[in-house]
N, C-alpha and C. Protein backbone atom coordinates (compact mmCIF):
# COMPACT_ATOMS: atom_id res chain seq x y z
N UNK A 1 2.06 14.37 -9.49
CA UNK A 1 0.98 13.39 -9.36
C UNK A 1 -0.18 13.84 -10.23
N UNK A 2 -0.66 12.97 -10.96
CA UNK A 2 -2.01 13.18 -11.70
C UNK A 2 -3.34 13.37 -11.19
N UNK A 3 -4.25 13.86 -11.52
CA UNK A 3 -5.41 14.50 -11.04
C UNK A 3 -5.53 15.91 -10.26
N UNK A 4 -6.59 16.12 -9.51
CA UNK A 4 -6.29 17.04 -8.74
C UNK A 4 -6.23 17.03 -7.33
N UNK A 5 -5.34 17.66 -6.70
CA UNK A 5 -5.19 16.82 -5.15
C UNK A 5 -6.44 17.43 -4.14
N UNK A 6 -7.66 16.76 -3.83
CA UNK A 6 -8.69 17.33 -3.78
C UNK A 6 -9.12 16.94 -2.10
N UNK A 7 -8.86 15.53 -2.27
CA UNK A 7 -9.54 15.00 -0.80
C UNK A 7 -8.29 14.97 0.27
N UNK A 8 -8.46 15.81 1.13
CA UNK A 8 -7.78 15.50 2.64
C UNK A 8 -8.85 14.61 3.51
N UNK A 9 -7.73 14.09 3.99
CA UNK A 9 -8.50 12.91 4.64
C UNK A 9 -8.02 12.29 6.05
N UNK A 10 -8.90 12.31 6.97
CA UNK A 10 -8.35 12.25 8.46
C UNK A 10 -7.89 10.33 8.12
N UNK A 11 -7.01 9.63 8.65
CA UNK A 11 -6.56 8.31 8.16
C UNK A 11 -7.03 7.45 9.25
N UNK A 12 -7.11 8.32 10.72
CA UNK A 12 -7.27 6.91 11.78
C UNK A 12 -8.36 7.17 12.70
N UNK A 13 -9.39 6.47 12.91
CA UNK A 13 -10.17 6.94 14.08
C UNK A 13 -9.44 6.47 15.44
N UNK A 14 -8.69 5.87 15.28
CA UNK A 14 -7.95 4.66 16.49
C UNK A 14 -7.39 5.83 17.87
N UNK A 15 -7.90 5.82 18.93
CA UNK A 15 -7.45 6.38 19.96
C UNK A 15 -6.18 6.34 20.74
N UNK A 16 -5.02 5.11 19.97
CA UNK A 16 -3.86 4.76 20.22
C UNK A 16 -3.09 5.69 19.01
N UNK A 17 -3.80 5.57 17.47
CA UNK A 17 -3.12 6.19 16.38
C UNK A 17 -3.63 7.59 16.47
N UNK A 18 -2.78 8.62 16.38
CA UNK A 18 -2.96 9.67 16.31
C UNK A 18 -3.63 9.87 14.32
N UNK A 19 -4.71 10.78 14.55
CA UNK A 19 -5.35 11.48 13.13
C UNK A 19 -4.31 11.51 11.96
N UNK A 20 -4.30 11.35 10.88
CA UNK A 20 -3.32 11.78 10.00
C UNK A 20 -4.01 12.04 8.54
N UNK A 21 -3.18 13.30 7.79
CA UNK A 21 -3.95 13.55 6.51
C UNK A 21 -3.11 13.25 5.48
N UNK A 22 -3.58 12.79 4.13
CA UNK A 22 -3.21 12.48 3.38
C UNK A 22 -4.07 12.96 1.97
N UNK A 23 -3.22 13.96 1.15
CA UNK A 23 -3.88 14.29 -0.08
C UNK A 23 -3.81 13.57 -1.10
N UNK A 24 -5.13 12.89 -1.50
CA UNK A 24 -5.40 11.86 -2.61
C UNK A 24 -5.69 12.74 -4.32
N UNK A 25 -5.27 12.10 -4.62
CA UNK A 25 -5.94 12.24 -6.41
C UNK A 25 -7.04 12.05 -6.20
N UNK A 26 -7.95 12.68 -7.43
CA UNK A 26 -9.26 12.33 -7.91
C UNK A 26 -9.60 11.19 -8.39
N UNK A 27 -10.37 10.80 -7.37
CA UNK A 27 -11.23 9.04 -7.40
C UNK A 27 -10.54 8.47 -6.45
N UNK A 28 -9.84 8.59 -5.98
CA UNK A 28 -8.63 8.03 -4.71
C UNK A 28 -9.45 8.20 -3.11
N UNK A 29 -9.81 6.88 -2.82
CA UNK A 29 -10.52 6.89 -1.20
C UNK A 29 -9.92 6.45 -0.29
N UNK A 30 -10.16 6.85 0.29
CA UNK A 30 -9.64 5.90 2.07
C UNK A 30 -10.71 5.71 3.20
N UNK A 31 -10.77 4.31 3.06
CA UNK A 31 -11.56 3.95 4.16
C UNK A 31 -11.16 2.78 5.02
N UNK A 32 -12.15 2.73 6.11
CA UNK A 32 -11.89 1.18 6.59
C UNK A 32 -11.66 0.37 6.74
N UNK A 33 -10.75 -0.21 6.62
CA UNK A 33 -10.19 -1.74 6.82
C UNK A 33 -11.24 -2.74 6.82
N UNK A 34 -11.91 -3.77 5.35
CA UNK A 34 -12.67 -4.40 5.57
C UNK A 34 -12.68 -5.62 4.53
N UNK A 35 -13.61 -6.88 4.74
CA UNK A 35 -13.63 -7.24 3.35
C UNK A 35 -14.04 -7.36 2.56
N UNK A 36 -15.10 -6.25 2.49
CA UNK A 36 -15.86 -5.67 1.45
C UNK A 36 -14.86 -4.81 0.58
N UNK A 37 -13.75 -3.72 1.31
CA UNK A 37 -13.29 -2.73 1.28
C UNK A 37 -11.88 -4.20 0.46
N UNK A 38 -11.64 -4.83 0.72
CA UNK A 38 -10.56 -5.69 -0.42
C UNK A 38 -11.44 -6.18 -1.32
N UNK A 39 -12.88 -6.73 -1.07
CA UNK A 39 -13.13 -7.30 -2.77
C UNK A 39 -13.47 -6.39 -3.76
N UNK A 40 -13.86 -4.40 -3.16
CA UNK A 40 -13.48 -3.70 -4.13
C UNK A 40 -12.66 -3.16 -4.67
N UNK A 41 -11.40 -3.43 -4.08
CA UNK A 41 -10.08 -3.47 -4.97
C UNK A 41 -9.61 -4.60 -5.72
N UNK A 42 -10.27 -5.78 -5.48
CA UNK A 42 -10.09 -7.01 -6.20
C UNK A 42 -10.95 -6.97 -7.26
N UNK A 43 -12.27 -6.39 -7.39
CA UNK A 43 -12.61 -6.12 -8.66
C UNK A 43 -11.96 -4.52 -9.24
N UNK A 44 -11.67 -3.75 -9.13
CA UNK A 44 -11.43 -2.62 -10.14
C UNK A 44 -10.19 -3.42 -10.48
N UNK A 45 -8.96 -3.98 -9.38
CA UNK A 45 -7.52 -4.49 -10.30
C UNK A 45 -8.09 -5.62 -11.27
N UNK A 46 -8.86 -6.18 -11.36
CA UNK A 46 -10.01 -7.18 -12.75
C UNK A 46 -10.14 -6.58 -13.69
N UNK A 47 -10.87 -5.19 -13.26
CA UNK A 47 -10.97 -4.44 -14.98
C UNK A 47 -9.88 -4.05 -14.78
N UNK A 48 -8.71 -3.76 -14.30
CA UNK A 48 -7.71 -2.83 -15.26
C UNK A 48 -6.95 -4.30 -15.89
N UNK A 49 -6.94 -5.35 -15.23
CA UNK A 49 -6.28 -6.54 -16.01
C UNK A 49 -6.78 -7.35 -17.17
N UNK A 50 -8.25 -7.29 -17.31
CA UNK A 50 -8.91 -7.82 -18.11
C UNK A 50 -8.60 -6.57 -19.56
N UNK A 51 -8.91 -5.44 -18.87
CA UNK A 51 -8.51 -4.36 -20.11
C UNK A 51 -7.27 -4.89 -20.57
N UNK A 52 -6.37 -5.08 -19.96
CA UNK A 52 -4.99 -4.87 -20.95
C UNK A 52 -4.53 -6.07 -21.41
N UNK A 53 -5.94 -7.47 -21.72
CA UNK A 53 -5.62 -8.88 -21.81
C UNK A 53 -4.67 -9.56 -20.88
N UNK A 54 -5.13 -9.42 -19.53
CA UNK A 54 -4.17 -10.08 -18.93
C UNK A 54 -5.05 -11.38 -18.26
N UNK A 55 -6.17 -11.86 -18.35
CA UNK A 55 -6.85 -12.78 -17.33
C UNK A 55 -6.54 -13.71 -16.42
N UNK A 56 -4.77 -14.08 -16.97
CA UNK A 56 -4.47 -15.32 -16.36
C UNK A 56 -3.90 -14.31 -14.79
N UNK A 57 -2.91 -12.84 -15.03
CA UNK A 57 -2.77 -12.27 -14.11
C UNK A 57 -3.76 -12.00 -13.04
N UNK A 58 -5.06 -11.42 -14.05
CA UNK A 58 -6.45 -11.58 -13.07
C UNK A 58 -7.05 -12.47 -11.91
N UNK A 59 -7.01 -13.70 -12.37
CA UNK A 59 -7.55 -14.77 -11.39
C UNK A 59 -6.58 -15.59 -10.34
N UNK A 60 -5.37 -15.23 -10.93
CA UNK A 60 -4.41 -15.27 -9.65
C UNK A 60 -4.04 -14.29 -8.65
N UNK A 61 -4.09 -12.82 -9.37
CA UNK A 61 -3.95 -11.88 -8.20
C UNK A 61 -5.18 -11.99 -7.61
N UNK A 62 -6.45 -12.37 -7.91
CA UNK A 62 -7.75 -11.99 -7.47
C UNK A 62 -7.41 -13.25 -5.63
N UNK A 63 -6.86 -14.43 -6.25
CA UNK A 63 -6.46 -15.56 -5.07
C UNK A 63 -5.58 -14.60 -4.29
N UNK A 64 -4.50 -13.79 -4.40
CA UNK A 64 -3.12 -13.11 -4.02
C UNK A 64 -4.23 -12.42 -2.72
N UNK A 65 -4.73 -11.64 -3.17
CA UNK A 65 -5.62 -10.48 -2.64
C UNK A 65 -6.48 -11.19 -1.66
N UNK A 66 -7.12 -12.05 -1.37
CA UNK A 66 -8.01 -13.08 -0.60
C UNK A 66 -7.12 -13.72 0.34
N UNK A 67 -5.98 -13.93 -0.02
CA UNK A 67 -4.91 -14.41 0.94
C UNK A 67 -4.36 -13.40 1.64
N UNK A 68 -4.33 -11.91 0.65
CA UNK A 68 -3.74 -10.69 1.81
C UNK A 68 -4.62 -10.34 2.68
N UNK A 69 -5.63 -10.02 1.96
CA UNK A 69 -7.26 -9.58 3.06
C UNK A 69 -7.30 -10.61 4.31
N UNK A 70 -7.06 -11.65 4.05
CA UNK A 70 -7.34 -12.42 5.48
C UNK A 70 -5.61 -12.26 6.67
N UNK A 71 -4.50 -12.10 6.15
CA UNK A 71 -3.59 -11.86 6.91
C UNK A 71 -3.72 -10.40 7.27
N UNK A 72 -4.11 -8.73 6.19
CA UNK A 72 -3.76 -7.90 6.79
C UNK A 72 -5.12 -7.47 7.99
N UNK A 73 -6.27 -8.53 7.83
CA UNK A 73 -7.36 -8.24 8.65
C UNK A 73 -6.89 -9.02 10.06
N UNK A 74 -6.12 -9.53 10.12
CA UNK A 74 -5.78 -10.19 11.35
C UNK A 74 -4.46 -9.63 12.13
N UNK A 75 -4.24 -8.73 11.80
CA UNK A 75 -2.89 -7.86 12.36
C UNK A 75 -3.78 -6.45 12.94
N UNK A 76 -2.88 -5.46 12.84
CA UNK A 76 -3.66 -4.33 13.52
C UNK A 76 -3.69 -2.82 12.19
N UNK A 77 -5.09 -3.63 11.46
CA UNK A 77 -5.29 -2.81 10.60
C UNK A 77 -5.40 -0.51 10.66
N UNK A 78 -5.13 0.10 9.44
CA UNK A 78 -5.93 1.04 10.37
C UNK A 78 -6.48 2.01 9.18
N UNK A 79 -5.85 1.66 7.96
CA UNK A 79 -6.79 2.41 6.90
C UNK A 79 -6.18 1.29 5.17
N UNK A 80 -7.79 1.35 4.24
CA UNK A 80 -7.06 1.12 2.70
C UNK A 80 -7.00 1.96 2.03
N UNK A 81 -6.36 2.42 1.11
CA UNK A 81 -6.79 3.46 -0.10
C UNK A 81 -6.53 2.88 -1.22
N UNK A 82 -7.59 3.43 -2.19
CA UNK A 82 -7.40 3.11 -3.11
C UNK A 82 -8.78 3.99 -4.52
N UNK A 83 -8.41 3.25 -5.28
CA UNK A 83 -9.86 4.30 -6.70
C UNK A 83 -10.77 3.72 -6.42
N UNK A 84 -11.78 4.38 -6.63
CA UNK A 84 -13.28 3.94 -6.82
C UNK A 84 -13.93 5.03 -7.50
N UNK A 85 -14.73 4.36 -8.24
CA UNK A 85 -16.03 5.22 -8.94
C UNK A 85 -15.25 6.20 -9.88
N UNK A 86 -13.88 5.77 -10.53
CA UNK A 86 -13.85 6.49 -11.85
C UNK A 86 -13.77 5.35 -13.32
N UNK A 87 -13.59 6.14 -13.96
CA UNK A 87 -14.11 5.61 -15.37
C UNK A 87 -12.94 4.19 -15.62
N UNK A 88 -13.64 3.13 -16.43
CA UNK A 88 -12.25 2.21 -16.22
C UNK A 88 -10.74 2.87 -17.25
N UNK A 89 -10.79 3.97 -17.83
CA UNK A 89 -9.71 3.98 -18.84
C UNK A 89 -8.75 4.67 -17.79
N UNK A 90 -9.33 5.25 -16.48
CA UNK A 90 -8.69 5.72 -15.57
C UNK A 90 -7.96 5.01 -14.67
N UNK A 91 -8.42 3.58 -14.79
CA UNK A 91 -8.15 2.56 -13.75
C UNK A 91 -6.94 2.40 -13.47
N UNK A 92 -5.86 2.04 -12.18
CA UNK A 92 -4.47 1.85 -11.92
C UNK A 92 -4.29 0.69 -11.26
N UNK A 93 -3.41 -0.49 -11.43
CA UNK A 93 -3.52 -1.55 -10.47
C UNK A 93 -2.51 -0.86 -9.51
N UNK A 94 -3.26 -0.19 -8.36
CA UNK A 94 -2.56 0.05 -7.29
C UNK A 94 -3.72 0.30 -5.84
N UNK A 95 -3.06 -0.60 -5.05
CA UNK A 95 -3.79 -0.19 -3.75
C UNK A 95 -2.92 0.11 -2.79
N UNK A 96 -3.48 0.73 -1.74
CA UNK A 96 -3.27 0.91 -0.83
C UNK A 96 -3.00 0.44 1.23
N UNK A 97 -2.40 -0.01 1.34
CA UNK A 97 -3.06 -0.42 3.12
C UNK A 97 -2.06 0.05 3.96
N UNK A 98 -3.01 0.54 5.33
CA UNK A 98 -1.88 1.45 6.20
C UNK A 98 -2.07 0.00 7.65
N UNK A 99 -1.26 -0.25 8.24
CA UNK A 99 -1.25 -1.11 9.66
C UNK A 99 -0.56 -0.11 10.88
N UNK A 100 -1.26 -0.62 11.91
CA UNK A 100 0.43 -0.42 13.13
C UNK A 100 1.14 -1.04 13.17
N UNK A 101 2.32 -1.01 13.26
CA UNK A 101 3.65 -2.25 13.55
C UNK A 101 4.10 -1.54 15.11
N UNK A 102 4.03 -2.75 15.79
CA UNK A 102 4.54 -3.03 17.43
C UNK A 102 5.94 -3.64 16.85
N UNK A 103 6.84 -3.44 17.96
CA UNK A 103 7.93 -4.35 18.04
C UNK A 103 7.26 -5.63 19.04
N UNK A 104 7.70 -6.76 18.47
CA UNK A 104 7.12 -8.36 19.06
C UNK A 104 7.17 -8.23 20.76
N UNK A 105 8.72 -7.66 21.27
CA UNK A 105 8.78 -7.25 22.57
C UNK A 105 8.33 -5.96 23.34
N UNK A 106 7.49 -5.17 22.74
CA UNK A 106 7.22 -3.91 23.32
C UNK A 106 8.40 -2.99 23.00
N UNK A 107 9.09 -3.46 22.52
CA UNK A 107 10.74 -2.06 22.70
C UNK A 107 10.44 -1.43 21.39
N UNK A 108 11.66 -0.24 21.42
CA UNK A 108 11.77 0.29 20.57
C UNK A 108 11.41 -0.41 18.93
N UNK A 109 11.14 -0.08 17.80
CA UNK A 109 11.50 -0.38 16.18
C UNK A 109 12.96 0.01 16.04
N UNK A 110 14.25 0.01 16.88
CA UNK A 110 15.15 0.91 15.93
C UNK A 110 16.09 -0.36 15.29
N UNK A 111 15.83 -1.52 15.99
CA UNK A 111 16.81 -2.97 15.32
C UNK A 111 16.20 -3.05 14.17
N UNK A 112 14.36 -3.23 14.18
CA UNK A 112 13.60 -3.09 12.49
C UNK A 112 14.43 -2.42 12.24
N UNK A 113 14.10 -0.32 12.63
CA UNK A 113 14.33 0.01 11.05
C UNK A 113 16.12 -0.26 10.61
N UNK A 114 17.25 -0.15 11.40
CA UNK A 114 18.46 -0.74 10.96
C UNK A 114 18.34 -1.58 10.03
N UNK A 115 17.63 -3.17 10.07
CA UNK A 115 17.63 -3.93 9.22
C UNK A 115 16.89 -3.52 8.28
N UNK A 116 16.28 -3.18 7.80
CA UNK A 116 15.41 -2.34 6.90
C UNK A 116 16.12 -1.82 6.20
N UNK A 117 17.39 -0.86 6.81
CA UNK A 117 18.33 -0.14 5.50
C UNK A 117 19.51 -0.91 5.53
N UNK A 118 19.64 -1.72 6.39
CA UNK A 118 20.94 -2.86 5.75
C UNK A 118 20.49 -4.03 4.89
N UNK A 119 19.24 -4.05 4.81
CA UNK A 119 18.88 -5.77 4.35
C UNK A 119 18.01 -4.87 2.82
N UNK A 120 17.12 -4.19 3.20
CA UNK A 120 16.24 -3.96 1.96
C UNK A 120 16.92 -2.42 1.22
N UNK A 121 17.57 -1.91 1.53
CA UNK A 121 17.60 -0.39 0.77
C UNK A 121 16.99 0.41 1.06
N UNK A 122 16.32 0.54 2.60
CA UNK A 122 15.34 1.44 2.76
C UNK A 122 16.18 2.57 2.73
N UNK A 123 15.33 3.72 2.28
CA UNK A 123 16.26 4.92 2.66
C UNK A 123 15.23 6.35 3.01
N UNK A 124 15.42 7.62 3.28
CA UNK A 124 14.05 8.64 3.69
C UNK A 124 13.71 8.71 2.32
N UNK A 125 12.04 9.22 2.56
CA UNK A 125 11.59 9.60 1.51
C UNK A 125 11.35 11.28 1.90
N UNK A 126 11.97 12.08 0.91
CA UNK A 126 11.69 13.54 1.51
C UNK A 126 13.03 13.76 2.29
N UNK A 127 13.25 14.99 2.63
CA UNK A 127 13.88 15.71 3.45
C UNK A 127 13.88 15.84 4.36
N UNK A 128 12.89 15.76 4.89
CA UNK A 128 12.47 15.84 6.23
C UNK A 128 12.88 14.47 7.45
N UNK A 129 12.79 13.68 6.38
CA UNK A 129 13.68 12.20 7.11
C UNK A 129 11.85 11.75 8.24
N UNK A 130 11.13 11.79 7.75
CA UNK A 130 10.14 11.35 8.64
C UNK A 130 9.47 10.02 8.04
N UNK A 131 9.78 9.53 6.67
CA UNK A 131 9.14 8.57 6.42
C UNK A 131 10.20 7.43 5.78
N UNK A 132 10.01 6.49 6.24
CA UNK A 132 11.41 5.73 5.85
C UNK A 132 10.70 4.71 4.68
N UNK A 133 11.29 4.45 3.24
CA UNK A 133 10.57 3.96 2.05
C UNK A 133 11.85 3.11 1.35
N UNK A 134 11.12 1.83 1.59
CA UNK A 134 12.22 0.78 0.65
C UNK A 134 10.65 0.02 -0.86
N UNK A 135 11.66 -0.66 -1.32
CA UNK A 135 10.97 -1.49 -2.69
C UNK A 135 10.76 -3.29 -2.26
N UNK A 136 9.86 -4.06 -2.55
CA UNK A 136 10.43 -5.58 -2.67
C UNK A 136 9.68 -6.32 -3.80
N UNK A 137 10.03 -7.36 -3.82
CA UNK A 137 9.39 -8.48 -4.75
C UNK A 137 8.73 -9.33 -4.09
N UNK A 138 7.63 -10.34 -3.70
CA UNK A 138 6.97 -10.94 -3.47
C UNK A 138 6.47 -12.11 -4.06
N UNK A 139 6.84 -13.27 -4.43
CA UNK A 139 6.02 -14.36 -5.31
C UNK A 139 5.35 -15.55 -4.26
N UNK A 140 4.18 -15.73 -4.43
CA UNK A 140 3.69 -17.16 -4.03
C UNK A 140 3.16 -17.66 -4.68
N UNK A 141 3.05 -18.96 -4.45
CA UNK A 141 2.08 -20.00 -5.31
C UNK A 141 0.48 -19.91 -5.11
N UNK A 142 -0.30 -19.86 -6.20
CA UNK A 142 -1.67 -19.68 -6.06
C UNK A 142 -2.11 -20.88 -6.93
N UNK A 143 -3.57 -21.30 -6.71
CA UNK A 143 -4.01 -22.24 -7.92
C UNK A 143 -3.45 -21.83 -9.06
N UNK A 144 -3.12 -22.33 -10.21
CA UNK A 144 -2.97 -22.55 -11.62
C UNK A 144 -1.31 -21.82 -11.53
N UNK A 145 -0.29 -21.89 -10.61
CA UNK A 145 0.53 -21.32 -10.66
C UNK A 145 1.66 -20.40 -9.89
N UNK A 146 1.96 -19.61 -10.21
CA UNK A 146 2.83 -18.35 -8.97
C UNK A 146 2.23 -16.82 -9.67
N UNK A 147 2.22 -16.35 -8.59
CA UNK A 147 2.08 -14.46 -8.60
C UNK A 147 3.12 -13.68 -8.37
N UNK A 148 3.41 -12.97 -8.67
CA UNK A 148 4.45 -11.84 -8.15
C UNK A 148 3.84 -10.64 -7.55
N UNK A 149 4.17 -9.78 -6.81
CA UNK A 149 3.64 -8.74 -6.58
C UNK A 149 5.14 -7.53 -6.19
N UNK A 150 4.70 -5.84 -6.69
CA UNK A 150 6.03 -5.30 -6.58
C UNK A 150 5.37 -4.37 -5.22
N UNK A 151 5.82 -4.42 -3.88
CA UNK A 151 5.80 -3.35 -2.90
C UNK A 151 6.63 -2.13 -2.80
N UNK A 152 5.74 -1.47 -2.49
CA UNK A 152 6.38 0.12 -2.16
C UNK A 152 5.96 0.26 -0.85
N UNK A 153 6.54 0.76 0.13
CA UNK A 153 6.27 0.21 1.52
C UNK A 153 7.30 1.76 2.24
N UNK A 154 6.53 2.08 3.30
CA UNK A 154 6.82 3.44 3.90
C UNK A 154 6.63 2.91 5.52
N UNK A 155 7.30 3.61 5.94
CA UNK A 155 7.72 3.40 7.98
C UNK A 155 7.32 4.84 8.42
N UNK A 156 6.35 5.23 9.22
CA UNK A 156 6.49 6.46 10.04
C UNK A 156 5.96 6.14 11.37
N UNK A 157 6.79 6.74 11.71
CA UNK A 157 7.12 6.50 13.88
C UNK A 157 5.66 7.21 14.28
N UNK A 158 5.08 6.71 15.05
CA UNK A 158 4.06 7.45 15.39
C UNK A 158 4.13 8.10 16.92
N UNK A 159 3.72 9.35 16.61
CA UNK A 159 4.33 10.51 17.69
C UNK A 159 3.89 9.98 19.03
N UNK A 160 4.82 10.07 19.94
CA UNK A 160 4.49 9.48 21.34
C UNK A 160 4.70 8.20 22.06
N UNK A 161 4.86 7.23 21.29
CA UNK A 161 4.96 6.29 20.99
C UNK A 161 6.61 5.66 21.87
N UNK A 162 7.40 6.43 21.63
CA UNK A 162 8.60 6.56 21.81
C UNK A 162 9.65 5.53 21.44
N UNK A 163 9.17 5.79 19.87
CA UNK A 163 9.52 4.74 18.50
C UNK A 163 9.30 3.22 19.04
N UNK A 164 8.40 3.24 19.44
CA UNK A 164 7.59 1.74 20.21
C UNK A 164 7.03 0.93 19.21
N UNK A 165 6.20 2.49 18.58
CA UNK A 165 4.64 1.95 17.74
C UNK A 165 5.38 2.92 15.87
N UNK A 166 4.83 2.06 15.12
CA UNK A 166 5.03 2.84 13.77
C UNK A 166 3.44 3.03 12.80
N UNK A 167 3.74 3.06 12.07
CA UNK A 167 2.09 3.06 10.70
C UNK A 167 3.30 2.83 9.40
N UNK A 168 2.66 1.85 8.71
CA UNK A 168 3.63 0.79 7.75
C UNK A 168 2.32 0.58 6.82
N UNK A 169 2.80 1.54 5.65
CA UNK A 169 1.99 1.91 4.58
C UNK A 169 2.95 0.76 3.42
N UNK A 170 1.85 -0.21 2.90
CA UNK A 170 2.28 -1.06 1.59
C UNK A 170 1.33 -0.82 0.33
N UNK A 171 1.90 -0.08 -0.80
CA UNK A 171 1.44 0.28 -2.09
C UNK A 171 2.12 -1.34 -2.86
N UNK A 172 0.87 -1.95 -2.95
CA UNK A 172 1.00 -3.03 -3.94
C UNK A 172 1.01 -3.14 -5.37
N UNK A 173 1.73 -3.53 -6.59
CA UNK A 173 0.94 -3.75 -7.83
C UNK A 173 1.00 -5.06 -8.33
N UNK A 174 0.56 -5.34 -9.14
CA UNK A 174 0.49 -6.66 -9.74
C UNK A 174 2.28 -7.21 -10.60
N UNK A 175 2.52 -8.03 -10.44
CA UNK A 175 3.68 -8.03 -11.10
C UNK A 175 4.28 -9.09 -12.31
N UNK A 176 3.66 -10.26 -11.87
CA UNK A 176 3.50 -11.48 -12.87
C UNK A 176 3.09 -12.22 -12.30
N UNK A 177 2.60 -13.24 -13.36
CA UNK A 177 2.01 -14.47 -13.45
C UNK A 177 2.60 -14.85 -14.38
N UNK A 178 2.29 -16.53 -14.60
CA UNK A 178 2.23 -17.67 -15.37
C UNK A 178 3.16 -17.02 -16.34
N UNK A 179 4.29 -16.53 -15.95
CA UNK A 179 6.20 -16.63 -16.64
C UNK A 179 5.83 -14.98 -17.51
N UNK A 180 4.60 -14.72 -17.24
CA UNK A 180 4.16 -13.28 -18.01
C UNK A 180 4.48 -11.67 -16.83
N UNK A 181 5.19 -10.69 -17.40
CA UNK A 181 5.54 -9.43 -16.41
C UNK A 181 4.15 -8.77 -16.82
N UNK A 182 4.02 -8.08 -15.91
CA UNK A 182 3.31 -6.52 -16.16
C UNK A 182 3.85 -5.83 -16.65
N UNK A 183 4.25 -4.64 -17.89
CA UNK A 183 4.91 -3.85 -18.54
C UNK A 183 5.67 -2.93 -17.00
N UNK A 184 7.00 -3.07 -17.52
CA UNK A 184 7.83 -1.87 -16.85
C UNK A 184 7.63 -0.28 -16.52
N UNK A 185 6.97 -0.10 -17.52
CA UNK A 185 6.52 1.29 -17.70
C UNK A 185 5.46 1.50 -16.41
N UNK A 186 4.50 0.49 -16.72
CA UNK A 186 3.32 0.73 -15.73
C UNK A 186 3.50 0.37 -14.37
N UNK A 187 4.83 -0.32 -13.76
CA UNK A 187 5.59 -0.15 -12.38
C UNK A 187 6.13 0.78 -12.02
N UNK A 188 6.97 1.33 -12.84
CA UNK A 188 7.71 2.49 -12.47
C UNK A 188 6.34 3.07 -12.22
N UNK A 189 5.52 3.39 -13.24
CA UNK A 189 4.48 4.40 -12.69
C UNK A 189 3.58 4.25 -11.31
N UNK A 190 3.25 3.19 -10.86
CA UNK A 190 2.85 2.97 -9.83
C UNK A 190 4.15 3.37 -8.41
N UNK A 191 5.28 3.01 -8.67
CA UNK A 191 5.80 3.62 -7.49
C UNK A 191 6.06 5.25 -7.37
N UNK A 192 6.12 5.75 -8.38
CA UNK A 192 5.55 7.36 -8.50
C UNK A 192 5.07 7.48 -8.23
N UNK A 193 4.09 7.01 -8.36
CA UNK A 193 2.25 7.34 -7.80
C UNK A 193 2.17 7.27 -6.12
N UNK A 194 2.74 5.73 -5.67
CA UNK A 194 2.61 5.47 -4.65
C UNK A 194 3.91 7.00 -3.42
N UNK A 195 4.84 7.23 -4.01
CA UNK A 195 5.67 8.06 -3.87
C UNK A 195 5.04 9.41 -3.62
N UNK A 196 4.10 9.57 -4.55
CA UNK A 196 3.61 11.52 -4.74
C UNK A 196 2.39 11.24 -3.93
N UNK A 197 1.52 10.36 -3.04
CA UNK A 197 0.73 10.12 -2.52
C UNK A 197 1.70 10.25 -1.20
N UNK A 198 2.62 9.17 -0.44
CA UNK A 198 3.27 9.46 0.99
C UNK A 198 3.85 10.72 1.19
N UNK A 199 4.21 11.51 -0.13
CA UNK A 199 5.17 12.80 0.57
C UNK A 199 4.03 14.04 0.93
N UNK A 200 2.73 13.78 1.18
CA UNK A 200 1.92 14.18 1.35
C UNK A 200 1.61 14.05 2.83
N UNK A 201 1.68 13.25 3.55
CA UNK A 201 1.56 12.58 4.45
C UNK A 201 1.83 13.57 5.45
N UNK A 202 0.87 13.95 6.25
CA UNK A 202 1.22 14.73 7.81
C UNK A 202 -0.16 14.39 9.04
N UNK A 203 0.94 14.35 10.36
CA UNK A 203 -0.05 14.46 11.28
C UNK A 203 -0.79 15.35 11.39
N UNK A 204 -2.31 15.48 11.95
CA UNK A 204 -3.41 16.73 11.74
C UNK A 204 -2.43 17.08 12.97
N UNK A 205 -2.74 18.50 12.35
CA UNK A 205 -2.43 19.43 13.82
C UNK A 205 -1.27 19.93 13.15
N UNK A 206 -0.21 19.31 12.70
CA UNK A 206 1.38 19.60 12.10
C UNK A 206 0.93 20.73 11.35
């Protein structure tokens, strides 16, 4: 992972979610669940899209992002991460958001995660078998068109819980618009990124 791994960072104040740390790159924050905290990831992914002439990608992911902020604020948020306050040549279209996932009936997640590795490819990330990490595609229709978006998306059981309750981390990037991709290169790199950021991942105390 690029930068230096500098900030540990407690992830949950939530008295149901147990504390958790996560070592970020330099310029890499985590805070609050808010929607202040999405329209400043909706502007830095602006400059990194406007940098690389993409505008039409711009003003549709900017709609994409306004439509996620209002669904992931209405579920049971519990941290975002993402850059702030470095230089734009540094900029990455990648964010961050962590939720709880309940099963609908109170029971176990173990029918999720099954379908999860029969339907999507989920498989562990690490050795340790504690974080379960699949890929997807995403398109909806926005004014002037359709968006794509590529997820990187992680499952960890949260201790006590008695695989009841999970924390369901989604690393988003931009993916297309208006019949145009985002370069290949700069996906692959984002799920690296998003990759060398979760295998980091431990409960405080562990």
């Amino acid at each position: 992972m690029t930068g230096t791994l500098r900030d540990e960072l407690t992830g949950s104040i939530r008295r149901d979610v147990p504390p958790f740390v996560l070592l970020l790159p330099r310029g890499w924050v985590s805070v609050e669940p808010t929607k202040e905290a999405f329209a400043e990831i909706a502007a830095r992914s602006s400059a990194v899209l406007r940098a690389n002439h993409r505008p039409d990608l711009d003003a549709q992911f900017r709609d994409l992002l306004d439509r996620a902020a209002d669904e992931f604020l209405r579920r049971d948020p519990v941290r975002m991460i993402f850059q702030s306050g470095v230089p734009d040549e540094e900029l990455f279209p990648l964010s961050i958001t962590a939720l709880r996932l309940s099963a609908p009936d109170g029971g176990p997640l173990d029918a999720h995660v099954a379908a999860l590795r029969r339907d999507r490819g989920a498989r562990a990330l690490g050795d340790d078998r504690v974080i379960l990490r699949w890929e997807q595609e995403d398109a909806q229709r926005v004014p002037g068109g359709e968006v794509a978006v590529r997820s990187f998306d992680y499952l960890i059981a949260i201790p006590g819980s008695e695989r009841r309750q999970a924390l369901l981390f989604s690393a988003v990037v931009p993916l297309a618009a208006a019949g145009e991709r985002l370069d290949d290169e700069t996906v692959r790199a984002a799920g690296v990124l998003a990759d060398a950021i979760m295998s980091t991942f431990r409960w405080s105390g562990e």
